[in-house]
N, C-alpha and C. Protein backbone atom coordinates (compact mmCIF):
# COMPACT_ATOMS: atom_id res chain seq x y z
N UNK A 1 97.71 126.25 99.39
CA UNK A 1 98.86 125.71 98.73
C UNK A 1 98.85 126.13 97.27
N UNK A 2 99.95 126.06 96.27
CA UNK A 2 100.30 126.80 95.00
C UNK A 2 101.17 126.12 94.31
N UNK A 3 101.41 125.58 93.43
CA UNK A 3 102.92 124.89 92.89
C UNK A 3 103.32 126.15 92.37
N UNK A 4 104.60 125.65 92.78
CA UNK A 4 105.75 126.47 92.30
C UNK A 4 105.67 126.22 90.95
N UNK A 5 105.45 125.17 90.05
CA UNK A 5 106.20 125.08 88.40
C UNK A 5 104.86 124.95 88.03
N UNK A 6 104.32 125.67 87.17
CA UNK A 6 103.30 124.88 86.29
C UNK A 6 103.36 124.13 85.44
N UNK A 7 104.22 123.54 84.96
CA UNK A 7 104.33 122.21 84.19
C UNK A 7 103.85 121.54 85.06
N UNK A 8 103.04 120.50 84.23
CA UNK A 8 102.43 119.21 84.74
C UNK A 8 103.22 118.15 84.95
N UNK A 9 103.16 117.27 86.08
CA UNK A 9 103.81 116.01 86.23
C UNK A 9 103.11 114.97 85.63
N UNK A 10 104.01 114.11 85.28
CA UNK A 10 103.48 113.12 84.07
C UNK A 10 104.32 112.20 84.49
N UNK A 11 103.60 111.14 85.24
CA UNK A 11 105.01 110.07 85.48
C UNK A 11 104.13 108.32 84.94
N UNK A 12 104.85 107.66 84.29
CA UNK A 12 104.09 106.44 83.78
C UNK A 12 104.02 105.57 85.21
N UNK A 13 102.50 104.71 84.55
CA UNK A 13 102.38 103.83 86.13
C UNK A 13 103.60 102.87 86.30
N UNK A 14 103.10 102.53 87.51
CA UNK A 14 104.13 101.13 87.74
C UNK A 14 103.76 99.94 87.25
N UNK A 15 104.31 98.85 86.97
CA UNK A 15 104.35 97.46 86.77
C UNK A 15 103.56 96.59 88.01
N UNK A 16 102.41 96.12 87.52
CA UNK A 16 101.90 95.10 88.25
C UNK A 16 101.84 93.94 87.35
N UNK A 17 101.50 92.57 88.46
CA UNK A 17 101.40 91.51 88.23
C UNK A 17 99.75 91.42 87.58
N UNK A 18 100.01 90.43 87.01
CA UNK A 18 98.53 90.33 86.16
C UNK A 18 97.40 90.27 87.53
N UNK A 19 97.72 89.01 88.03
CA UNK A 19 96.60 88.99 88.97
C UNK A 19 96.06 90.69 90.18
N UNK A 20 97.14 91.10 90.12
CA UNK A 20 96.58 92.64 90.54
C UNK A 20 96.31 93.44 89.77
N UNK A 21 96.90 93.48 88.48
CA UNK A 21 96.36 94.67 87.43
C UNK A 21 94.65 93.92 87.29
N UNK A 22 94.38 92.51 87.21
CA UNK A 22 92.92 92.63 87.54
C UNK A 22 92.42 92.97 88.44
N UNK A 23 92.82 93.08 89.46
CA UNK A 23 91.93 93.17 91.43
C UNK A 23 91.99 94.58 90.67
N UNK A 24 92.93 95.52 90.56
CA UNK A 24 93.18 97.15 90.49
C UNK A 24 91.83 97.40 89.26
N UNK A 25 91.77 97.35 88.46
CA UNK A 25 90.84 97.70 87.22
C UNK A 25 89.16 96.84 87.88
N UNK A 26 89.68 95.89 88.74
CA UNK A 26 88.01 95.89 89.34
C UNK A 26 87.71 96.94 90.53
N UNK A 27 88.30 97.42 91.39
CA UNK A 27 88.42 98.06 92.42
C UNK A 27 87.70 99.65 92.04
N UNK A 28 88.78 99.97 90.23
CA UNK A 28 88.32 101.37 89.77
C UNK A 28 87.16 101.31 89.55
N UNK A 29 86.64 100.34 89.07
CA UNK A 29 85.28 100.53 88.54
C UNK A 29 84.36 100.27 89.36
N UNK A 30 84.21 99.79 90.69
CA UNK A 30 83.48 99.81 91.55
C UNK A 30 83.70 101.20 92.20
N UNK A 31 84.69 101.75 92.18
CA UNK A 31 85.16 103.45 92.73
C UNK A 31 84.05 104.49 91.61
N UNK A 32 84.49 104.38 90.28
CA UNK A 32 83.64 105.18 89.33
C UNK A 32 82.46 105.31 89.64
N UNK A 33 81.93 104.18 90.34
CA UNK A 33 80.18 103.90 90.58
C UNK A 33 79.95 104.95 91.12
N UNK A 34 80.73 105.69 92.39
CA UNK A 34 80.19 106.77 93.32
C UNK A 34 80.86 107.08 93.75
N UNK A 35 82.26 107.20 93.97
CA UNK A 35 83.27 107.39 94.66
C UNK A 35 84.12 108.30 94.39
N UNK A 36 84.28 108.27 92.58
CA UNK A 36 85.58 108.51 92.03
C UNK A 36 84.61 109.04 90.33
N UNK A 37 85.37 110.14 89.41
CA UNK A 37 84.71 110.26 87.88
C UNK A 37 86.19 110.38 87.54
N UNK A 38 86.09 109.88 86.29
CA UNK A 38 87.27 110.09 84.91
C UNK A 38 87.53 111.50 85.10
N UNK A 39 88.78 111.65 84.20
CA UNK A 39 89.46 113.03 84.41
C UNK A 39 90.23 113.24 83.10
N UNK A 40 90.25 113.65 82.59
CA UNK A 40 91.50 114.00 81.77
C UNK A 40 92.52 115.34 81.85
N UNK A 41 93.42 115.20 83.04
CA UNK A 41 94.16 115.90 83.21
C UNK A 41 95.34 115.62 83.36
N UNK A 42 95.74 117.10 83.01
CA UNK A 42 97.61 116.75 82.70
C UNK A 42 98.39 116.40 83.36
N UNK A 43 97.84 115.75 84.35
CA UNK A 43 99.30 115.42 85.59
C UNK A 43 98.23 114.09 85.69
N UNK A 44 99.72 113.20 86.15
CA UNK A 44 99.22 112.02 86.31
C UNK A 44 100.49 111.27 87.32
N UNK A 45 99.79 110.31 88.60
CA UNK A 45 101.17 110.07 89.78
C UNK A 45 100.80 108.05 89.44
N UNK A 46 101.67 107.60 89.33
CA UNK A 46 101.37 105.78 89.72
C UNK A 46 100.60 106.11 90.74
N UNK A 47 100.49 104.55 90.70
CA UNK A 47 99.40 103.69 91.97
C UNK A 47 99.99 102.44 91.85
N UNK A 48 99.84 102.18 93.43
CA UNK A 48 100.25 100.57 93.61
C UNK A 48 99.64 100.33 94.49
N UNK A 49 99.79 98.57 94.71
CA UNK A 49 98.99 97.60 95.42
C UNK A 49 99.53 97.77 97.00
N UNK A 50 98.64 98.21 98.18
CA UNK A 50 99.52 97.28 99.05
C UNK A 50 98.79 96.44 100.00
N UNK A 51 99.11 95.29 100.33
CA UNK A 51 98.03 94.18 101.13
C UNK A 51 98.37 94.23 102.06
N UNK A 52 96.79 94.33 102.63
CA UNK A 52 96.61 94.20 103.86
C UNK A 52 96.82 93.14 104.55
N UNK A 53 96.86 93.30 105.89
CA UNK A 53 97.25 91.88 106.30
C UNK A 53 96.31 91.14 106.85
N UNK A 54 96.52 89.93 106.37
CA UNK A 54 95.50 88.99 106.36
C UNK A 54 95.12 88.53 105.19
N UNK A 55 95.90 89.45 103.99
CA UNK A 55 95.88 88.98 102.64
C UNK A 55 94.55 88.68 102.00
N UNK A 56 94.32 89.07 100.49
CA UNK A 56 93.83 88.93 99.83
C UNK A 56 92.96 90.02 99.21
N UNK A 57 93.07 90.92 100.27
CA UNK A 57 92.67 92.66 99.87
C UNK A 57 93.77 93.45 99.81
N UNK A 58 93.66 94.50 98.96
CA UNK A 58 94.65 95.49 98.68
C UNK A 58 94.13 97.33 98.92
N UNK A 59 94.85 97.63 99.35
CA UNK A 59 94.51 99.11 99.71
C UNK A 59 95.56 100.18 98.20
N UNK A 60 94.59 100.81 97.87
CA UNK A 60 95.60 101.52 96.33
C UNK A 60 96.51 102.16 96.89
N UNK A 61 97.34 102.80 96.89
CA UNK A 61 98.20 104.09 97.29
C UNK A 61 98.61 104.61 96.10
N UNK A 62 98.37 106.24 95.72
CA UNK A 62 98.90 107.14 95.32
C UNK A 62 100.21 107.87 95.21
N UNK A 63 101.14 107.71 94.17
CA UNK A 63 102.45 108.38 94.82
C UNK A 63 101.78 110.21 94.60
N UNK A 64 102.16 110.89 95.05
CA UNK A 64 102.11 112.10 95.17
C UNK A 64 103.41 112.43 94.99
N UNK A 65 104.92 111.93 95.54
CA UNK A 65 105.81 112.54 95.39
C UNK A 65 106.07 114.11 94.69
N UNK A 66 105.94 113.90 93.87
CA UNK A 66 106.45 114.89 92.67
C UNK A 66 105.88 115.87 92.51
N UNK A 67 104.72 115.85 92.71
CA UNK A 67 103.81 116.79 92.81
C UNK A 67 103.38 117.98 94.41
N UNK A 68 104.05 116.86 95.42
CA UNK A 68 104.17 117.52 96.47
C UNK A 68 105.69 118.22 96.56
N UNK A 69 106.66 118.09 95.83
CA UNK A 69 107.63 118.64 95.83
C UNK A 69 107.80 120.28 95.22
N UNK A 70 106.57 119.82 94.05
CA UNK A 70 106.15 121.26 93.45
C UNK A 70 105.28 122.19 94.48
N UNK A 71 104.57 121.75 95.49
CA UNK A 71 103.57 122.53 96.55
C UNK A 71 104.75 123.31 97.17
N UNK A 72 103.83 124.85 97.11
CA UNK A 72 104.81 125.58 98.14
C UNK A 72 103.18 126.14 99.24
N UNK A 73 103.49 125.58 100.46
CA UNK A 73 102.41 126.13 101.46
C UNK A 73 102.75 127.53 101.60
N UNK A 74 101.64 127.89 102.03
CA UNK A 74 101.14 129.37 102.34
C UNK A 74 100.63 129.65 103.72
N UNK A 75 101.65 129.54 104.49
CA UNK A 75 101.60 129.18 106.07
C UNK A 75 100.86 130.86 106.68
N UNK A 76 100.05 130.31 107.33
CA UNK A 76 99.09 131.44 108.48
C UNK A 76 99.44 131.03 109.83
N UNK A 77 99.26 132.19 110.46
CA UNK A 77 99.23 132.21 112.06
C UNK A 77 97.65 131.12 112.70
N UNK A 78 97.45 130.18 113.66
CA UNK A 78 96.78 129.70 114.08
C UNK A 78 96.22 130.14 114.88
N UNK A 79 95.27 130.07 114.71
CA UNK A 79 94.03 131.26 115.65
C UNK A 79 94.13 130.96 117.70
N UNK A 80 93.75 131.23 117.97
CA UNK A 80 94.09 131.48 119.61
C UNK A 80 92.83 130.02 120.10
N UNK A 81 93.23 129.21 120.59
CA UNK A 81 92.21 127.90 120.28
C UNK A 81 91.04 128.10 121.30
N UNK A 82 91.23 129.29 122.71
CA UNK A 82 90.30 129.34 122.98
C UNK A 82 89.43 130.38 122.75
N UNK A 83 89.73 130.97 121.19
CA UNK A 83 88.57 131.85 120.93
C UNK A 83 87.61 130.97 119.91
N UNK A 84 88.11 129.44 119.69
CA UNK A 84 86.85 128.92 119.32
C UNK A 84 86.23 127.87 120.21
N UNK A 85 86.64 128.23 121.20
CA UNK A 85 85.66 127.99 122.40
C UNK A 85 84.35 128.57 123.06
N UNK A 86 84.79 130.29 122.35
CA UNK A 86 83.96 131.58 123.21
C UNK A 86 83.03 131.45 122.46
């Protein structure tokens, strides 16, 4: 894959409620531990909360939008499936 534009996407986060902007900023920093490192790069997508059900945990989601709009794939032929059988 390749973006088409090299300008960076830069979109400000979304609006959370206090009680999730805390769950979210505890979540990162248990991520930083081993999961996840700081970045300083020029593109940046929101994140939001969404709960699971049964409540009281939240799963992050990433928008990508914008940035997948800039991806142009670079489509190949798929190999013959039973020559990775042989």
């Amino acid at each position: 894959m390749q973006l088409s534009d090299k300008t960076p996407v830069r979109l400000h986060p979304y609006r959370l409620s206090p009680p999730k902007m805390q769950y979210l900023k505890e979540h990162i920093k248990t991520l930083i531990r081993g999961v996840i490192e700081p970045n300083l790069s020029n593109y940046s997508s929101p994140m939001f909360l969404v709960p699971e059900t049964g409540g009281g945990v939240y799963h992050a989601v990433i928008v990508f939008r914008m940035v997948n709009k800039r991806m142009s794939i670079l489509s190949m032929p798929l190999p013959d499936f039973r020559s990775a059988f042989n």
